[in-house]
Structures are given as C-alpha cells and as structure tokens.
N, C-alpha and C. Protein backbone atom coordinates (compact mmCIF):
# COMPACT_ATOMS: atom_id res chain seq x y z
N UNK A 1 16.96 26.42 -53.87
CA UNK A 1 17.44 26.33 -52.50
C UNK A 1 16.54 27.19 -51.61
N UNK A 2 15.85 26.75 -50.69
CA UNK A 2 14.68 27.38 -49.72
C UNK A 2 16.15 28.64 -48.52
N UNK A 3 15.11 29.20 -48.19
CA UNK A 3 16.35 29.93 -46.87
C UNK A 3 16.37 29.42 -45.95
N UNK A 4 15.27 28.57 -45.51
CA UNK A 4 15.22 28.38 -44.47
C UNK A 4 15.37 26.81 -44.39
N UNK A 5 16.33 26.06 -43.71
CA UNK A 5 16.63 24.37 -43.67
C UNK A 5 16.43 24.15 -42.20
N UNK A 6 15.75 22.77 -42.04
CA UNK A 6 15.24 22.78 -40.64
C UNK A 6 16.01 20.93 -40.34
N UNK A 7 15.86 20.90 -39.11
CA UNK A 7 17.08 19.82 -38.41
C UNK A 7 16.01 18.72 -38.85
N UNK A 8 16.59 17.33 -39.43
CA UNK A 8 16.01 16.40 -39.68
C UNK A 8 15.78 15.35 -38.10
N UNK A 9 16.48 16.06 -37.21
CA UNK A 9 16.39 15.22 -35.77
C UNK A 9 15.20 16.08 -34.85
N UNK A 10 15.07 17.44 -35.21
CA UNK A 10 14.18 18.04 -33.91
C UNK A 10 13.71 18.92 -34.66
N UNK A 11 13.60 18.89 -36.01
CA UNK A 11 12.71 19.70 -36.83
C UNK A 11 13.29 21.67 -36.67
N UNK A 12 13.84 21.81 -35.38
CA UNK A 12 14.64 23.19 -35.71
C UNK A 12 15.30 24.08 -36.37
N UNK A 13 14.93 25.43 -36.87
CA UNK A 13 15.48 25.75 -38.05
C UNK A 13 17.04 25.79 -37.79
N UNK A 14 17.81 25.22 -38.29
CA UNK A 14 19.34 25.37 -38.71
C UNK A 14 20.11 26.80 -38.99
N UNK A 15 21.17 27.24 -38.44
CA UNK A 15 21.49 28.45 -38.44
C UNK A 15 22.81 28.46 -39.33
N UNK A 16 23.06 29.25 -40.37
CA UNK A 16 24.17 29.26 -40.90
C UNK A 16 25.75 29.40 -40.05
N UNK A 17 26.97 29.01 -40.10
CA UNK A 17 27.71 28.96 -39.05
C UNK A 17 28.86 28.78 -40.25
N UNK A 18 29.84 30.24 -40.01
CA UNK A 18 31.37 29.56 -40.67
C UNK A 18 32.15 28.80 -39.53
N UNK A 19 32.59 28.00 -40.51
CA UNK A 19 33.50 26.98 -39.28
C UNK A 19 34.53 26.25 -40.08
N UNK A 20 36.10 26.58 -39.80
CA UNK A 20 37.08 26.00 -40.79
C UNK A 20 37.28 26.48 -42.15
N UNK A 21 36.17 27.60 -42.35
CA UNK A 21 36.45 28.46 -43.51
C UNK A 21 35.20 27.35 -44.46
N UNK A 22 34.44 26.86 -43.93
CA UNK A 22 33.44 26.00 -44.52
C UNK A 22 32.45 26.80 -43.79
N UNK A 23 31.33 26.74 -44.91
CA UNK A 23 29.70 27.16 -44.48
C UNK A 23 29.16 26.20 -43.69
N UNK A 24 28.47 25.59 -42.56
CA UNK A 24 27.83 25.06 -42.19
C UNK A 24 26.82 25.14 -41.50
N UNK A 25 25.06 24.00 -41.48
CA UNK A 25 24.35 24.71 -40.78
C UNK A 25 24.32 24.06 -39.66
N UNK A 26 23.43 24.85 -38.29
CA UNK A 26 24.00 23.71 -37.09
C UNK A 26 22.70 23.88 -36.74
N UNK A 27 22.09 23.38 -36.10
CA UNK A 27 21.25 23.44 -35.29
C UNK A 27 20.69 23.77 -33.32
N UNK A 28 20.83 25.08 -33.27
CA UNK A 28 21.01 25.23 -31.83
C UNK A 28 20.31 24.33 -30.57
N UNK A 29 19.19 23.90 -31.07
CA UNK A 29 18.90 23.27 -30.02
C UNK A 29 19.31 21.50 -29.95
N UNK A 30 19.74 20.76 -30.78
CA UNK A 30 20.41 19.19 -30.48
C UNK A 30 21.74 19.39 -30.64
N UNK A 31 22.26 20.37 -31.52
CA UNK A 31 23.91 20.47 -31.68
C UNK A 31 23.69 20.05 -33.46
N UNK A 32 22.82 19.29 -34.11
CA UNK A 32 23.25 18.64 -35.47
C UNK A 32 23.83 19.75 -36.23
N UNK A 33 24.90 19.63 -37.41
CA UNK A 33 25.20 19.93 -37.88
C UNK A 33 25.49 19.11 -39.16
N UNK A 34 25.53 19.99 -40.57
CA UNK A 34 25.66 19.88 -41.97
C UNK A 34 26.62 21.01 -42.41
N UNK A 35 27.35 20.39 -43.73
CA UNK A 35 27.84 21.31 -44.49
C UNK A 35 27.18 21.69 -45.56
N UNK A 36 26.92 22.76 -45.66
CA UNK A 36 26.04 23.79 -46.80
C UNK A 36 27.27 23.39 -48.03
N UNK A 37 26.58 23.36 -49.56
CA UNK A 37 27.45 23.37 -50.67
C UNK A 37 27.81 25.33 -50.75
N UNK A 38 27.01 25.99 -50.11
CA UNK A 38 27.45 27.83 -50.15
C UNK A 38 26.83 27.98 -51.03
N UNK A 39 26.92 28.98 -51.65
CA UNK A 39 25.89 30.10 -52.23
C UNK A 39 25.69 31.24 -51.18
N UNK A 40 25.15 32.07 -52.28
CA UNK A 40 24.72 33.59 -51.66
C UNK A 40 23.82 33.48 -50.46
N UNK A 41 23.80 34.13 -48.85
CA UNK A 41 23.27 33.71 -48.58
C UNK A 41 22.37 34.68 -48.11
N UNK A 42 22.83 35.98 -48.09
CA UNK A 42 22.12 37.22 -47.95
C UNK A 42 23.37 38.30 -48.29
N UNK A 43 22.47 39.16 -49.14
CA UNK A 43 23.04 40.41 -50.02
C UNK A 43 22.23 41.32 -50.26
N UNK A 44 22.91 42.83 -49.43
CA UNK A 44 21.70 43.94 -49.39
C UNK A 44 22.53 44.95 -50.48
N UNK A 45 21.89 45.36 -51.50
CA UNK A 45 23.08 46.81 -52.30
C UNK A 45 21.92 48.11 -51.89
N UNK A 46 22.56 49.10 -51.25
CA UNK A 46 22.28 50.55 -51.64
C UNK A 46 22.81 51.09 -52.58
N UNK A 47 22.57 51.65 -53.47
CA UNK A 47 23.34 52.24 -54.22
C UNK A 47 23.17 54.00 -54.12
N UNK A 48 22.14 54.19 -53.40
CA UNK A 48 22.18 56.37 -53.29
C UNK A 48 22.34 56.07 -51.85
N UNK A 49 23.19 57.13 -51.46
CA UNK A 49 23.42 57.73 -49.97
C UNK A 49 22.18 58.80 -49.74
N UNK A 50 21.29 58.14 -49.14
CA UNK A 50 20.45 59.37 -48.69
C UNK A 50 20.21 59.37 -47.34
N UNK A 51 19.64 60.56 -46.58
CA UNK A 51 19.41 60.65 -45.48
C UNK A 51 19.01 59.65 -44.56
N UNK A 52 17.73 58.89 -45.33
CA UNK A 52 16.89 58.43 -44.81
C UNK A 52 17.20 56.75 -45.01
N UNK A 53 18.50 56.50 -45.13
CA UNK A 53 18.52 55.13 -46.08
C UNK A 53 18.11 53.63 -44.83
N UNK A 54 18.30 54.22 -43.52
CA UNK A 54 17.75 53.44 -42.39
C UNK A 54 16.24 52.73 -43.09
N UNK A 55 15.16 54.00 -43.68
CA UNK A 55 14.24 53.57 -43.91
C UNK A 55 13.95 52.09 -44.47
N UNK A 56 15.26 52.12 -45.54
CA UNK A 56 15.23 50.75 -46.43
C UNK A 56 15.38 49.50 -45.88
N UNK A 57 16.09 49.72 -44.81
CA UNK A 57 16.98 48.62 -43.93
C UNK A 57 15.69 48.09 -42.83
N UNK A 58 14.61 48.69 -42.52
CA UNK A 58 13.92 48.73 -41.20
C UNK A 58 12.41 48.94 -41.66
N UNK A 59 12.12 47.54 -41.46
CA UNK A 59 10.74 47.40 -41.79
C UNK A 59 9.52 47.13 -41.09
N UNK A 60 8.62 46.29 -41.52
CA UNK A 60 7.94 45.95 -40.50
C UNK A 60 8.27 44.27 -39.98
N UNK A 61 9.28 43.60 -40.82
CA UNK A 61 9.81 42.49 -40.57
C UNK A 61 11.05 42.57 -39.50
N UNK A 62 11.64 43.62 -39.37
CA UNK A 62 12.94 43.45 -39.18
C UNK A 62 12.78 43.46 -37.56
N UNK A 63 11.45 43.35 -37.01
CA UNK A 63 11.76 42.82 -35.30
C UNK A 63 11.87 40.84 -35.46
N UNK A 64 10.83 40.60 -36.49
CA UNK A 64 11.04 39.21 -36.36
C UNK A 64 12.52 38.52 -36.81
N UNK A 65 13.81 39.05 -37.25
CA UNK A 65 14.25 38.73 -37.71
C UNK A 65 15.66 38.28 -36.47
N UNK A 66 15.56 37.06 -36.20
CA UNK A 66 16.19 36.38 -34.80
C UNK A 66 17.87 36.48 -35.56
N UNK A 67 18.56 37.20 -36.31
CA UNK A 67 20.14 36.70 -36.30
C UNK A 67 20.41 38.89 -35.99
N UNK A 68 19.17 39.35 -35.67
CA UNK A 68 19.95 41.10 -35.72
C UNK A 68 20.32 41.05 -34.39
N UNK A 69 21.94 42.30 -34.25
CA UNK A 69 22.31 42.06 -33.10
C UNK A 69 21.04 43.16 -31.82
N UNK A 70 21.53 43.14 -30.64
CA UNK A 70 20.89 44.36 -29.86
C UNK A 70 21.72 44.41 -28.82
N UNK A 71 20.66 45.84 -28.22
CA UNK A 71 21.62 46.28 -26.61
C UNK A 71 20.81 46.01 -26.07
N UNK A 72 21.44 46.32 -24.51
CA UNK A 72 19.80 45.92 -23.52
C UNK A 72 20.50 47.11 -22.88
N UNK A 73 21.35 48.15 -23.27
CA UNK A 73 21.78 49.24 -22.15
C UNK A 73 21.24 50.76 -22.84
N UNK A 74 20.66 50.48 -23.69
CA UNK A 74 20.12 51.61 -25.08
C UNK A 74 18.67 52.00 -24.26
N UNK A 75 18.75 53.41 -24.12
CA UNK A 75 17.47 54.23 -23.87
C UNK A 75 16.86 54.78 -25.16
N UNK A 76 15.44 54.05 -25.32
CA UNK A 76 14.52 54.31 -26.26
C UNK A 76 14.17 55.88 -26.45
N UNK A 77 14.36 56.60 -27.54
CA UNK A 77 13.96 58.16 -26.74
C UNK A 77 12.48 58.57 -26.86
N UNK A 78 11.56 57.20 -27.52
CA UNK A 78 10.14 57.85 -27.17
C UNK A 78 9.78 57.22 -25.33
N UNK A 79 9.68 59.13 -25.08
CA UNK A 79 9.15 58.80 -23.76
C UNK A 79 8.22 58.37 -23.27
N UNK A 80 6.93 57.94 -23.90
CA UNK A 80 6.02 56.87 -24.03
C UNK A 80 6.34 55.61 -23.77
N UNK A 81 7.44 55.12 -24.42
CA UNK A 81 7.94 53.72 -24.09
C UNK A 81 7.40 53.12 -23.40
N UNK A 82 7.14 51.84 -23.20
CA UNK A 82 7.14 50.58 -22.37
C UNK A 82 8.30 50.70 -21.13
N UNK A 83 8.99 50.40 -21.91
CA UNK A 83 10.81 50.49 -20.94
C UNK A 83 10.94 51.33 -20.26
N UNK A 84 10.56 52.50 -20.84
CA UNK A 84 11.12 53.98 -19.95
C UNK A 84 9.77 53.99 -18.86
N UNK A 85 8.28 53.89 -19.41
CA UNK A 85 7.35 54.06 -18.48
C UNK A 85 7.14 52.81 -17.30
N UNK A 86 6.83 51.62 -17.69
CA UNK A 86 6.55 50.57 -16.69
C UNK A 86 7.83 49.42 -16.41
N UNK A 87 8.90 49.76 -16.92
CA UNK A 87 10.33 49.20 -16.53
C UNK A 87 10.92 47.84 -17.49
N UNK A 88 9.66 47.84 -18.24
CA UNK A 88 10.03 46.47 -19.24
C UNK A 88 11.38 45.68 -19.26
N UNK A 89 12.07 45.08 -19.91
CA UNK A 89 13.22 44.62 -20.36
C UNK A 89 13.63 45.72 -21.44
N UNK A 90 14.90 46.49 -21.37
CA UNK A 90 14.87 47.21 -22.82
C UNK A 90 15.72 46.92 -23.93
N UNK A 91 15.69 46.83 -25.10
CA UNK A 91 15.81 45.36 -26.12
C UNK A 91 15.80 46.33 -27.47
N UNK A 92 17.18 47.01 -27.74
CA UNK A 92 16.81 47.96 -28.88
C UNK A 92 18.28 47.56 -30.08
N UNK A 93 17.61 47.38 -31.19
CA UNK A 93 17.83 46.20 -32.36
C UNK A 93 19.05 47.36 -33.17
N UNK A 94 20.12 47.30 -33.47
CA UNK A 94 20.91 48.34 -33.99
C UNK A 94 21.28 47.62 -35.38
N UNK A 95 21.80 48.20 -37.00
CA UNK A 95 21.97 47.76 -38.14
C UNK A 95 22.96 49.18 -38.36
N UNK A 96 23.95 48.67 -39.26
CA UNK A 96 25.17 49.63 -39.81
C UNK A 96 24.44 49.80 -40.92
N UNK A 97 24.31 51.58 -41.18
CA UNK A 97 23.83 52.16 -42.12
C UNK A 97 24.45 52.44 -43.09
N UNK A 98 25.69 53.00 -43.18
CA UNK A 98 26.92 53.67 -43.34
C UNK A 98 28.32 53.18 -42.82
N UNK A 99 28.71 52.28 -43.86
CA UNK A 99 30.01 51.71 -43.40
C UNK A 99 31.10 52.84 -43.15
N UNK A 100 30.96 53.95 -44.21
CA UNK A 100 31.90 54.88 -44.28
C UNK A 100 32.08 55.80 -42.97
N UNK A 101 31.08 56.14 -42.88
CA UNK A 101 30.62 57.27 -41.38
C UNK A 101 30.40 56.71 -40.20
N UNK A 102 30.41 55.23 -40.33
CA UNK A 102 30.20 54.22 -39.15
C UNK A 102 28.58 54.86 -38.45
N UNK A 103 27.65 55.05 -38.89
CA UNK A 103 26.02 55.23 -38.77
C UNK A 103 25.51 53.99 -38.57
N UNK A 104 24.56 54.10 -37.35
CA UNK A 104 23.85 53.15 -37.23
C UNK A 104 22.78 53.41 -37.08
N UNK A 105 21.79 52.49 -37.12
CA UNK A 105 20.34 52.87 -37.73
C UNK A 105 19.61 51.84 -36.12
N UNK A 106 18.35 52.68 -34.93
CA UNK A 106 18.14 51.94 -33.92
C UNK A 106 16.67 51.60 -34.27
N UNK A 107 16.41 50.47 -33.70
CA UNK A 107 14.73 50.23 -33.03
C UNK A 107 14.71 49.42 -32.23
N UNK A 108 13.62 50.20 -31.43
CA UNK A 108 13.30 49.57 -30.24
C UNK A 108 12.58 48.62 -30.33
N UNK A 109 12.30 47.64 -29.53
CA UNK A 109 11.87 46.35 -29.75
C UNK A 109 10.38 46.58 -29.09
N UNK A 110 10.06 47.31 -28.33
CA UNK A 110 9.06 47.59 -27.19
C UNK A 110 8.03 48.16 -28.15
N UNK A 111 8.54 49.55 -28.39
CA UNK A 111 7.43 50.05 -29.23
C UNK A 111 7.51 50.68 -30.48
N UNK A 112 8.74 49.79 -31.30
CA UNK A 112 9.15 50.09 -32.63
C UNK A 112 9.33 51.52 -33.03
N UNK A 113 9.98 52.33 -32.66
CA UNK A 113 10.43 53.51 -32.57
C UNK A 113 11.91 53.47 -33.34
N UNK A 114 12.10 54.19 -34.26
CA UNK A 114 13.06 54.13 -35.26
C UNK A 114 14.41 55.55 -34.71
N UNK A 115 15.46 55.53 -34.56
CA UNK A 115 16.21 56.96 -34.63
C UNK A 115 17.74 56.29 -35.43
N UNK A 116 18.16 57.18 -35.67
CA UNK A 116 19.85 57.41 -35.90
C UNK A 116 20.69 57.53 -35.12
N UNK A 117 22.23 57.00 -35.56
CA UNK A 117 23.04 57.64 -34.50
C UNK A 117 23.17 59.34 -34.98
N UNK A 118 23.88 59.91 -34.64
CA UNK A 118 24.64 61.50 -34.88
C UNK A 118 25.67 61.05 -35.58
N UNK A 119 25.75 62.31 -36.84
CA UNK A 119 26.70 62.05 -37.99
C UNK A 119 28.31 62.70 -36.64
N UNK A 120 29.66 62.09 -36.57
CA UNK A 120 30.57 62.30 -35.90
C UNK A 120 31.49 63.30 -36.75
C-alpha cells in the first residue's frame, strides 16, 4: 500500500478523511471520494522522555509536511526573522510533544527556528 493515493479524475493527492466512522480518501480539489479498506496510517512511538524529544519530531521534512496544524498569531523569537524584520506572513507549525505535560514543540515556517513551550 503506497502513502500517498492520487484522484483518478484530477490526478490530486487524496487526503485521508474519517467520515461515518469509515476511513475515506477525498480529494480536495474535485470533491472525489473513496473508501480506504484502513490500515495503519501513521504511528509515531517515543519510548524515553527526554528533554530534547521535539528534536525527533522536527526535521528537515517537517515544513513540507501539508496535514501539520499552525498559528499565524505566534511570534518567532529569532529576532532575525523574516516576520519580525520585513513583516512577512507569520506561519509557525506547532506538534504535541508531551501528552502528559501538554508540551508543545514550535517552528517557524520563515526561518525554521525550533523552541518549546514552558514546562507549566
């Protein structure tokens, strides 16, 4: 099974979508839609709590990756920035580090600048 399934009408990659408690993929730009038979479709394990575990999560892929959520109200704190210096759009990509401590792990989209939230 490939990851990636693309629309047999407009060639668009197909986005996974629960719907009715069924997997299905749809396609955002014609509307088509399929039902997936399921399977795994992404599964991350940490297994050590370490400081740094953002590191694992945040790569050099993880700007291309179009399903992560973001803010556009998040100040980048390198003051170098794009955003902060010439007014860009600011576009900073957040991932739950720590389900337990509710930690989130940031990057900026501008100039890939990595921080943490504060342990609460």
């Amino acid at each position: 099974m490939s990851y990636f399934k693309m629309c047999p009408i407009c060639k668009y990659a197909l986005t996974a979508l629960i719907e009715d408690n069924k997997l299905q993929r749809t396609c955002r730009e014609c509307g088509y839609k399929e039902e997936d038979a399921g399977g795994l479709i992404h599964e991350t394990f940490i297994n050590e709590k370490v400081s740094k575990s953002h590191e694992i999560l945040i790569n050099e892929f993880t700007r291309q990756e179009p399903t992560l959520p973001y803010k556009r109200d998040l100040k980048c704190p390198n003051s170098k920035c794009d955003s902060n210096m010439k007014g860009l759009e600011k576009k900073v990509y957040y991932l739950k580090t720590d389900y337990n401590d509710m930690k989130f792990a940031y990057l900026c989209a501008n100039c890939d600048q990595t921080w943490t939230s504060r342990p609460r």
